[in-house]
Protein backbone atom coordinates (compact mmCIF):
# COMPACT_ATOMS: atom_id res chain seq x y z
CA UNK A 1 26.49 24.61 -52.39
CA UNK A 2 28.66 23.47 -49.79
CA UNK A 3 31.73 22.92 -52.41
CA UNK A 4 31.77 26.50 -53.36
CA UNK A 5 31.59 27.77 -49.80
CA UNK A 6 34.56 25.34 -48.82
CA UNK A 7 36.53 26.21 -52.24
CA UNK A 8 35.73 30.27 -51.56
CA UNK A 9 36.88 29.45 -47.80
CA UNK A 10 40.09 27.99 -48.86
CA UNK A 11 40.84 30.20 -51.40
CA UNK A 12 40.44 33.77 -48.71
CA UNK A 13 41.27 31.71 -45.98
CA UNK A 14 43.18 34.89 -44.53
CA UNK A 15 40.01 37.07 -45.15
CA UNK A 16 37.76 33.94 -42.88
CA UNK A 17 40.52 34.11 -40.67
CA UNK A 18 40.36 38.19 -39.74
CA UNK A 19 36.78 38.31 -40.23
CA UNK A 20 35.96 36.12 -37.40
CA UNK A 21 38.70 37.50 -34.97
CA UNK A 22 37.19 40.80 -35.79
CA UNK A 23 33.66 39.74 -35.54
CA UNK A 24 34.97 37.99 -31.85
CA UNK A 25 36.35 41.79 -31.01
CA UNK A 26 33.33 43.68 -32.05
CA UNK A 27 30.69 41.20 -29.87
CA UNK A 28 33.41 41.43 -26.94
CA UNK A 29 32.64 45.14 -27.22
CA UNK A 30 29.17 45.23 -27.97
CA UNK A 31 27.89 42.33 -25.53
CA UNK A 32 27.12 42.90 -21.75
CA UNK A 33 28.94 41.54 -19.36
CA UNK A 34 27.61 38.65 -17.80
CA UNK A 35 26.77 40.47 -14.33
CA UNK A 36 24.06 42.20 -16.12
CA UNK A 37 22.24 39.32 -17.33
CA UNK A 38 22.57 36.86 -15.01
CA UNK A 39 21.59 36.05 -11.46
CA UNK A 40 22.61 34.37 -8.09
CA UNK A 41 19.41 35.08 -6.44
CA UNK A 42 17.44 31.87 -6.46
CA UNK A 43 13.95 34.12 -5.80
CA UNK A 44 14.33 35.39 -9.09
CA UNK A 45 13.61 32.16 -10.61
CA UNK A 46 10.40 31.67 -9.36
CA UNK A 47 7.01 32.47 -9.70
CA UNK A 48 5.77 35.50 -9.14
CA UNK A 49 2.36 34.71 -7.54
């Protein structure tokens, strides 16, 4: 299994190449930025009760 995925990789290595620098673009886009999903408010982290 692994032999064909390494021979296909070699062989459209270009393809691999562009697919993952526009896969990078596309979740650079699509992700939020890390200001929305984090926090530096140490309350947050603990229990509610």
């Amino acid at each position: 299994m692994f032999e064909r995925l390494g021979h296909a990789v070699a062989k459209y290595r270009f393809f691999v190449i562009a697919a993952w620098i526009v896969a990078a673009g596309v979740l650079t886009l699509l992700a939020p930025g890390l200001d929305e999903v984090s926090s530096s408010d140490q309350s947050d982290f603990l229990p509610e009760d």
